[in-house]
Protein backbone atom coordinates (compact mmCIF):
# COMPACT_ATOMS: atom_id res chain seq x y z
CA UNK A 1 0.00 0.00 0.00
CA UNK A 2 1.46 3.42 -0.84
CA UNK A 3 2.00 5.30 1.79
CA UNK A 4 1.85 9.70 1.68
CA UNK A 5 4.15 11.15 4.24
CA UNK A 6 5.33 15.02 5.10
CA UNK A 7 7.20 16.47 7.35
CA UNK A 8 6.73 20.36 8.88
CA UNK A 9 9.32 22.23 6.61
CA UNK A 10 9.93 19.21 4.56
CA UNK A 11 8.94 17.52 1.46
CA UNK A 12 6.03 15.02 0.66
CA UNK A 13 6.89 11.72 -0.46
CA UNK A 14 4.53 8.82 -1.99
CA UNK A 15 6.26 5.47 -2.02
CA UNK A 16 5.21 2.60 -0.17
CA UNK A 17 6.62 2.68 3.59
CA UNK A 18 9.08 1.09 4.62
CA UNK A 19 9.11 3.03 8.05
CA UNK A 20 6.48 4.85 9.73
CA UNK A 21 7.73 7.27 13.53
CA UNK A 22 5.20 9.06 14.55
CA UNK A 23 5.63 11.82 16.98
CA UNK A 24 8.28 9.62 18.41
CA UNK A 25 9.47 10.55 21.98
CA UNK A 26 12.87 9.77 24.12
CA UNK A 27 13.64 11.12 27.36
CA UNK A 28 16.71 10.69 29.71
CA UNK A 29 16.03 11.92 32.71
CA UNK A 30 14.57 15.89 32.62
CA UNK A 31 16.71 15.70 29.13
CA UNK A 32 13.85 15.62 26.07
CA UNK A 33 16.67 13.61 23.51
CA UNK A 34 13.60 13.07 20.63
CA UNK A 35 11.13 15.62 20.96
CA UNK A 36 8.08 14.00 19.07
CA UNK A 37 9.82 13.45 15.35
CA UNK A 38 7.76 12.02 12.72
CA UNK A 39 9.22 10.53 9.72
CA UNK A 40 8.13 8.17 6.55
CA UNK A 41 11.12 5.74 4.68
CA UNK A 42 9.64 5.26 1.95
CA UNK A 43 10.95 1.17 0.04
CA UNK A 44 14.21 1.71 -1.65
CA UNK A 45 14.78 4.99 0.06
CA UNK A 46 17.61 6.50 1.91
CA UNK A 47 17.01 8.65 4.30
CA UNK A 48 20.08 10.50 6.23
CA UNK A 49 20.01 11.82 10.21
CA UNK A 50 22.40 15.27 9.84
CA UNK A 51 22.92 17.34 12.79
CA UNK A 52 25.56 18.46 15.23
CA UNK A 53 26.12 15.98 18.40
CA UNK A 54 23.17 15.98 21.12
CA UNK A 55 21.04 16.97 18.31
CA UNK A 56 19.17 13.42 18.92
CA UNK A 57 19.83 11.34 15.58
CA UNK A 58 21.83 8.72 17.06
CA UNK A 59 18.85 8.44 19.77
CA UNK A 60 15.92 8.28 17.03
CA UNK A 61 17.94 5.50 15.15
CA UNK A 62 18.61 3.34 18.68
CA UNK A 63 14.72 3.69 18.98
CA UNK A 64 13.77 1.96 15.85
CA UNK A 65 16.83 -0.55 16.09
CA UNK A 66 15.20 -1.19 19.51
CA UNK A 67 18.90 -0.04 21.89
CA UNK A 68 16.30 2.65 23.20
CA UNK A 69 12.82 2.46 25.15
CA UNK A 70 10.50 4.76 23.58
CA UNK A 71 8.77 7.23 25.84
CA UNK A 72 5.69 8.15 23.53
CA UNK A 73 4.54 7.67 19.88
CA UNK A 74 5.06 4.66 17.64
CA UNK A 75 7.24 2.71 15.32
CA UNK A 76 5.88 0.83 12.44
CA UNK A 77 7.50 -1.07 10.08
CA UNK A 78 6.05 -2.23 6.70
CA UNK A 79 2.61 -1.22 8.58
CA UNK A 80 3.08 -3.41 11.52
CA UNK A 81 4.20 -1.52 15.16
CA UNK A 82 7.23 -2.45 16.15
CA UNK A 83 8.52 -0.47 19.46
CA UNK A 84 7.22 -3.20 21.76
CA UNK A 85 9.73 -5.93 20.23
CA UNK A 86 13.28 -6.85 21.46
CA UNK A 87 16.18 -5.59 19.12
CA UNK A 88 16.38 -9.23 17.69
CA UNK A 89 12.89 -10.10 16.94
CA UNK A 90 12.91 -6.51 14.19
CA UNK A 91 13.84 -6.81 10.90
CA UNK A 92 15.97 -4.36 10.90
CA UNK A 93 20.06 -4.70 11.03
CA UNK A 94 22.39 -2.20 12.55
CA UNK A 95 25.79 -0.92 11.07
CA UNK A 96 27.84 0.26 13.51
CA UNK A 97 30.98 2.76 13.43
CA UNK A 98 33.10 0.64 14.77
CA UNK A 99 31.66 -2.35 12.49
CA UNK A 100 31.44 -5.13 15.95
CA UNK A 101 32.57 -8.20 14.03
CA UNK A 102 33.64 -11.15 16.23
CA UNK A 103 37.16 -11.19 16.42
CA UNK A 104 37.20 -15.05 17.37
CA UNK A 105 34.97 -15.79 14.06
CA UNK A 106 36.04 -15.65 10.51
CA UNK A 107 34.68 -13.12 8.32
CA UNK A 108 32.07 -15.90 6.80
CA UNK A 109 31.18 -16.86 10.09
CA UNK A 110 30.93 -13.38 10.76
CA UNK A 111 28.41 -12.61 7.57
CA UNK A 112 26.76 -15.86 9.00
CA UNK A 113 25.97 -14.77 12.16
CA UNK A 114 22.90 -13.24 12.07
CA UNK A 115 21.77 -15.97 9.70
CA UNK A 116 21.50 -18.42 12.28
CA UNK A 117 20.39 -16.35 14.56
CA UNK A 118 17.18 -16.41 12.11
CA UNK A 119 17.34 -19.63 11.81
CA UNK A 120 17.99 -19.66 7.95
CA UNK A 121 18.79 -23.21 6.27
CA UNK A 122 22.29 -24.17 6.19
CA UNK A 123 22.73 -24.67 2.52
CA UNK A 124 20.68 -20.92 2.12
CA UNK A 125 23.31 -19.68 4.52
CA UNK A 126 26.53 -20.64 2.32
CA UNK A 127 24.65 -19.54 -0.34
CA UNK A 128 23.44 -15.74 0.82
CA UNK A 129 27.43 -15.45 2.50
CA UNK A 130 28.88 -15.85 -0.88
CA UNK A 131 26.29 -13.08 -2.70
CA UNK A 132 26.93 -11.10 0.23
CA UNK A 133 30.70 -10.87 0.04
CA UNK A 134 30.57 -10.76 -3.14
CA UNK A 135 28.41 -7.51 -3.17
CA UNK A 136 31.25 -5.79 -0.95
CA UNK A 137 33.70 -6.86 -3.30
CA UNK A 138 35.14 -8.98 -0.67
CA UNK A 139 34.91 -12.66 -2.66
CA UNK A 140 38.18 -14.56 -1.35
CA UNK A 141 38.26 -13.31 2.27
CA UNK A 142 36.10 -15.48 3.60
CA UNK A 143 38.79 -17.56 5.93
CA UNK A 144 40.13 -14.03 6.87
CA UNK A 145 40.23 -12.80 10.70
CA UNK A 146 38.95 -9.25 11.46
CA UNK A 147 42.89 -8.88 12.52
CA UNK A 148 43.76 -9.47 9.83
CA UNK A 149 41.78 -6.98 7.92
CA UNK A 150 41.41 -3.00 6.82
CA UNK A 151 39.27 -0.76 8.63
CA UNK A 152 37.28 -0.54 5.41
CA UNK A 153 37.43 -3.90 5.01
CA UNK A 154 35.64 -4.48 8.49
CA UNK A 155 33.15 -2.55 7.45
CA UNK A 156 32.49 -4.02 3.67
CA UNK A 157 32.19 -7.36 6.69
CA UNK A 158 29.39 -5.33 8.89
CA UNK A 159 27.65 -3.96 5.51
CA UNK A 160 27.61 -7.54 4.10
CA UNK A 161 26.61 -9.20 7.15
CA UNK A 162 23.08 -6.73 7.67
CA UNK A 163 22.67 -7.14 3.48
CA UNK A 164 22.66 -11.26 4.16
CA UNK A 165 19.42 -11.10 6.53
CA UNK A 166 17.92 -9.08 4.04
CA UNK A 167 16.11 -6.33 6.52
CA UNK A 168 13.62 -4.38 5.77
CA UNK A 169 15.47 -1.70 6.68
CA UNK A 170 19.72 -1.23 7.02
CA UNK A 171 20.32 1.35 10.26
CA UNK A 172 23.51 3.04 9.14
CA UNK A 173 25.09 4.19 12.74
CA UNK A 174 27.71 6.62 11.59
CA UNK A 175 30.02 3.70 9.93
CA UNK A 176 32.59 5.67 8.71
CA UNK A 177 33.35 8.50 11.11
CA UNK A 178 36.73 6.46 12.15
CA UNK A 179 37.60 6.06 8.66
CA UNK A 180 40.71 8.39 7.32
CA UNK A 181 39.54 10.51 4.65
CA UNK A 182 40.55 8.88 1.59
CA UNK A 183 39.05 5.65 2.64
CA UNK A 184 35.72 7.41 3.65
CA UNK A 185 35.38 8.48 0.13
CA UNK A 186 35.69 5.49 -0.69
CA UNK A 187 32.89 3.82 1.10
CA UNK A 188 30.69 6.45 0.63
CA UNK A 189 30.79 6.22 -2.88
CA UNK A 190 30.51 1.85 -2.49
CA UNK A 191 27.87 2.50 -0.10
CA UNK A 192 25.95 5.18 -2.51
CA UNK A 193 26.63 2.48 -5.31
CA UNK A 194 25.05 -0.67 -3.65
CA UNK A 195 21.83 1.11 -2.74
CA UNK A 196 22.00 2.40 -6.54
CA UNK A 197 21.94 -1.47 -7.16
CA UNK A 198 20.22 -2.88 -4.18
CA UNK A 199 17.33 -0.19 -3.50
CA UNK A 200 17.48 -1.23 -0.24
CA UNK A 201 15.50 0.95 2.37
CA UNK A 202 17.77 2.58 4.93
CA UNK A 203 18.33 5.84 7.66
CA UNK A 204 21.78 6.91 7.96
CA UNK A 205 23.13 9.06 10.88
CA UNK A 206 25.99 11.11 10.21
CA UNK A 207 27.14 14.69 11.58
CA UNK A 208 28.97 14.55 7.98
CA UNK A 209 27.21 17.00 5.65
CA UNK A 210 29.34 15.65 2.45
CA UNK A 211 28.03 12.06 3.07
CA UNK A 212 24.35 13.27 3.43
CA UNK A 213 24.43 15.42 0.58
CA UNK A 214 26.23 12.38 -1.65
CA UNK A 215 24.21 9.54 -0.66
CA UNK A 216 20.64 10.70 0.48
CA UNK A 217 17.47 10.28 -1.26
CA UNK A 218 16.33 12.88 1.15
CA UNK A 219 18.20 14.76 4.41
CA UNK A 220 16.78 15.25 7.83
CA UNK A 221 18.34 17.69 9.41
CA UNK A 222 18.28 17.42 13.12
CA UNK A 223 18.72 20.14 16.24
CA UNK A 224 17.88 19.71 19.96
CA UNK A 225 16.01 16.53 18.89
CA UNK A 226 13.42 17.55 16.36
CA UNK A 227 13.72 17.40 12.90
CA UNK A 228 14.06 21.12 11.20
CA UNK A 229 13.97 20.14 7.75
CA UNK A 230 13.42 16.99 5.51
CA UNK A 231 13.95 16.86 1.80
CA UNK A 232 16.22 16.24 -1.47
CA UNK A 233 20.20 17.16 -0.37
CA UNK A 234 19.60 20.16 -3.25
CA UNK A 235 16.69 21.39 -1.58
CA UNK A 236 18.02 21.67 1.99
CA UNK A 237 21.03 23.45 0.20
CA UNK A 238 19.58 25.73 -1.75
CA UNK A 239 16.26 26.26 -0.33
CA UNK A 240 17.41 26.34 3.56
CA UNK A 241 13.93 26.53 5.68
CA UNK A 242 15.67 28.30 9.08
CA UNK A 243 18.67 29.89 9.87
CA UNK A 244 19.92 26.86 11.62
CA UNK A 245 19.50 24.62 8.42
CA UNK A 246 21.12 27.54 6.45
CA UNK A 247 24.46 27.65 9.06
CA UNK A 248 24.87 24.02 9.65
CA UNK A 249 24.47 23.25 6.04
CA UNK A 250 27.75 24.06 3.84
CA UNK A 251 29.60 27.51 4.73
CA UNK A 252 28.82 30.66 5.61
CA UNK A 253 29.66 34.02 6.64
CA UNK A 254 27.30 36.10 8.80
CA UNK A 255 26.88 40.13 8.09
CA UNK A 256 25.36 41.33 11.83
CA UNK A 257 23.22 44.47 10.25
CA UNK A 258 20.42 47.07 11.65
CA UNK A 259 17.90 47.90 9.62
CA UNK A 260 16.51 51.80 10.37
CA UNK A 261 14.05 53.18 8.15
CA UNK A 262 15.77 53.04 4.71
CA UNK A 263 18.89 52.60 5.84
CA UNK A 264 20.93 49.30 6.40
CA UNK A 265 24.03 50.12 8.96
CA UNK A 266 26.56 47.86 9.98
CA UNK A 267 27.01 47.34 14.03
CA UNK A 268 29.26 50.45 14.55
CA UNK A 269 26.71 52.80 12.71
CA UNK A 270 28.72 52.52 9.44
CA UNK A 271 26.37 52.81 6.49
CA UNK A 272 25.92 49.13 3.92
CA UNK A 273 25.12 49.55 0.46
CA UNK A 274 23.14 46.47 -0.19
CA UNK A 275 19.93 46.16 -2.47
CA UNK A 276 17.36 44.10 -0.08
CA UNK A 277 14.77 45.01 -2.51
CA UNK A 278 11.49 45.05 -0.04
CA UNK A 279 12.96 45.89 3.09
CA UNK A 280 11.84 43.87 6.40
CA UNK A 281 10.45 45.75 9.83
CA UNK A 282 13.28 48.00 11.41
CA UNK A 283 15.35 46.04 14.04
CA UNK A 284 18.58 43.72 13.76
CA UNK A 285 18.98 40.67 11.33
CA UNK A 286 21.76 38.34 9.75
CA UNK A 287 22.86 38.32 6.28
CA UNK A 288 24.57 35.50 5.08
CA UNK A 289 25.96 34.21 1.72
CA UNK A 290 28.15 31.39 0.89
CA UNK A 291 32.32 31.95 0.00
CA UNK A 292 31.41 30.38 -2.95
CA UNK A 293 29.10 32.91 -4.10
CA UNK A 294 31.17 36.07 -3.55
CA UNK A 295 32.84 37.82 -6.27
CA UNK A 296 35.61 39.72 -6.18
CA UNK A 297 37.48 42.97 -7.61
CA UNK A 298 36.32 43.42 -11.71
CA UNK A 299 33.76 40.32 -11.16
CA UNK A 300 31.65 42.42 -8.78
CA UNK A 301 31.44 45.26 -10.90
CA UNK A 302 28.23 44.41 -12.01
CA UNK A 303 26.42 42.69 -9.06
CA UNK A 304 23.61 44.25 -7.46
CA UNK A 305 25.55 44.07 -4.09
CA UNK A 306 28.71 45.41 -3.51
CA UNK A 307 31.01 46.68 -0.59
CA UNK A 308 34.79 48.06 -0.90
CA UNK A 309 36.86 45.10 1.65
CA UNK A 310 40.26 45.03 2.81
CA UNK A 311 42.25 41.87 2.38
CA UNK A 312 43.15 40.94 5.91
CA UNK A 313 44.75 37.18 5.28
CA UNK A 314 44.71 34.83 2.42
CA UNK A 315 44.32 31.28 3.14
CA UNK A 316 45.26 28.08 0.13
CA UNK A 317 42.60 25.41 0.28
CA UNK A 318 43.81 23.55 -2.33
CA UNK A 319 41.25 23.75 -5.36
CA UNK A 320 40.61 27.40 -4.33
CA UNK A 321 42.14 30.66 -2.48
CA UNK A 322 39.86 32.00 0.71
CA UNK A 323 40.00 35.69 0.46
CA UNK A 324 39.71 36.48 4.65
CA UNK A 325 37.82 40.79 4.01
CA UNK A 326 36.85 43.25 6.07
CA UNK A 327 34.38 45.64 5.12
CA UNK A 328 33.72 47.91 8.38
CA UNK A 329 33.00 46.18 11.28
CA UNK A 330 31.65 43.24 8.68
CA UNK A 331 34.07 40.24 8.06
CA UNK A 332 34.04 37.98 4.83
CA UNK A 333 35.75 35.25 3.68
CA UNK A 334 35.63 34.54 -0.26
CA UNK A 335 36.49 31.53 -2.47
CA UNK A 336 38.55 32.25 -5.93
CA UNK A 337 39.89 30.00 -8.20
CA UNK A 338 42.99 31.36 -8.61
CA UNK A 339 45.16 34.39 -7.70
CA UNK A 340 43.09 37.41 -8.38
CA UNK A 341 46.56 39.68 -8.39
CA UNK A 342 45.58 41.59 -5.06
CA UNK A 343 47.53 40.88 -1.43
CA UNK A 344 46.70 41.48 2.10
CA UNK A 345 46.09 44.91 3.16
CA UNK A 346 44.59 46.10 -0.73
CA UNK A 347 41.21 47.38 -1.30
CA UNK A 348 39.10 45.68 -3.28
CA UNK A 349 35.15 45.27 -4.50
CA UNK A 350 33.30 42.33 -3.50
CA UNK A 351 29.67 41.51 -4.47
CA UNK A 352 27.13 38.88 -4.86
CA UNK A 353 23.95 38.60 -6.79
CA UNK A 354 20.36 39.14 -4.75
CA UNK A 355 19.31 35.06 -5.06
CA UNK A 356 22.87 34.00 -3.38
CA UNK A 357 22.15 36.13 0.09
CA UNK A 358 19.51 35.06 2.92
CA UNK A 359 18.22 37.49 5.65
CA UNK A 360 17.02 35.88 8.95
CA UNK A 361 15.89 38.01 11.95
């Protein structure tokens, strides 16, 4: 049965569901850790946690794994209410960062482990082991010792041991925040790549905004336990619904203004050219717009918004320069391809177009 699901601030989705919380509630003590969140996984769909720590993702996925007690609301899944089952009697399977293999078993044994536990034939278990390493690319290691493995290679193990119970849903518990960088890349893009070719249903948690925004079929993003917004990872980028989405969310730097009358002024008084177009109630708000978005000396010439900024530092980021500018009592930082022939301490225009700024009060 399809099922239609929205979120406040979010998108609609119509898929059939894989996962149902509804106004799902976790308390520790006087601490409110899920403050009624209501989500829909939709089958094949993967749905990513984002948020800073304590912002109660982790929590939200231990509740429908089952590591949590809910407080209030309900957990179905595929229709059928779940949150009054044990872990092991859900049909769920959990993916943990530090992948929790056995280190006395081999890493068939391993994959076969939760198998058994589900009391699977033997000859269906040597059979689902070898499609399942073979999946992670890991075909030949089944004699292997977790000692005697990579770190990504334990985790191809825990990814190919929850893909061999076949759940109806893979929990994803940040598995690759102990990963070096190069090798996170690297399972992100395997990961992104079986669920191209699996359409398996799954939430991911993950504080990393790069692996949300690469992997996601849609992005919660999570603060002080409720979810802020849910949709597409180009929606939540571009189309930020609060100021907290906007600032978590990619980069950002943060113009402090007053608005008085027809007048925009900077925090000491000092007067800001900017065209707001239809200007908000007096009071104080917060510009922002992205690095990437700024334009600098002759590109700015003919952007709606424009301020004269002193280079204060230059940093090298590798693919681009980060111009560090003062303009006032306003600091900027803007990203630039290459040299733009000005140093620290020159005077130079910067300016972005109306569409790349957002104004929050």
């Amino acid at each position: 049965m399809a099922h239609e699901g929205v979120s406040a601030r979010g998108s609609r989705v119509t898929a059939p569901a894989a996962l149902e919380l509804q106004n799902v509630v976790r308390r520790f003590g006087a601490v409110v850790a899920v403050n009624n969140v209501s989500l829909t996984v939709g089958k094949g769909e993967f749905v990513t946690l984002l948020g800073p720590s304590g912002s109660g993702k982790t929590s939200t996925l231990r509740l429908v794994g089952g590591f949590e007690e809910l407080d209030g609301g309900a957990i179905l899944l595929d229709g059928q209410r779940i949150d009054h089952l044990p872990a092991y009697r859900r049909d769920t399977a959990t993916i943990f960062q530090s992948g929790a293999l056995f280190p006395h078993k081999t890493v068939a044994e391993n994959v076969a482990y939760g198998l058994r536990m589900r009391k699977v034939p033997k000859d269906e278990i040597g059979r689902r082991i070898a499609e399942a390493l073979d999946v992670v690319r890991l075909k030949g290691f089944e004699a292997r010792y977790p000692a005697q493995l990579s770190g990504g290679q334990k985790q191809r193990v825990a990814l190919a041991r929850s893909l061999a119970v076949r759940p109806a849903i893979l929990l994803f518990d940040e598995p690759l925040s102990a990963l070096d960088l190069s090798l996170r890349l690297q399972l992100r893009a395997e990961i992104k790549r079986l669920h191209d070719e699996l359409k398996f249903s799954a939430i991911y948690v993950t504080h990393d905004q790069g692996e949300a925004m690469a992997m996601s079929s849609r992005v919660a993003v999570m603060n002080a336990g409720a979810i802020e917004q849910i949709d597409t990872p180009e929606t939540v980028f571009h189309a930020p619904s609060s100021e907290f989405v906007y600032t978590f969310i990619g980069e950002s730097c943060c113009l402090p203004l007053r608005i008085d009358g027809p007048d925009l002024r900077d925090r000491a008084g000092n007067p800001v050219p900017l065209a707001l177009g239809e200007r908000p109630a007096d009071g104080e708000c917060r510009l922002y717009v992205r690095p990437s978005r700024l334009r600098l000396a002759g590109e700015a010439a003919s952007l709606p918004n424009r301020l004269e900024a002193r280079i204060h530092f230059i940093e090298f980021l590798g693919d681009v320069y980060r111009y560090h500018l003062k303009a006032g009592a306003l600091e900027l930082a803007a990203d630039h391809a290459g040299s733009i022939g000005h140093g620290v301490g020159d005077v130079i225009a910067i300016g972005w177009r109306n569409e790349d700024m957002r104004l929050f009060r």
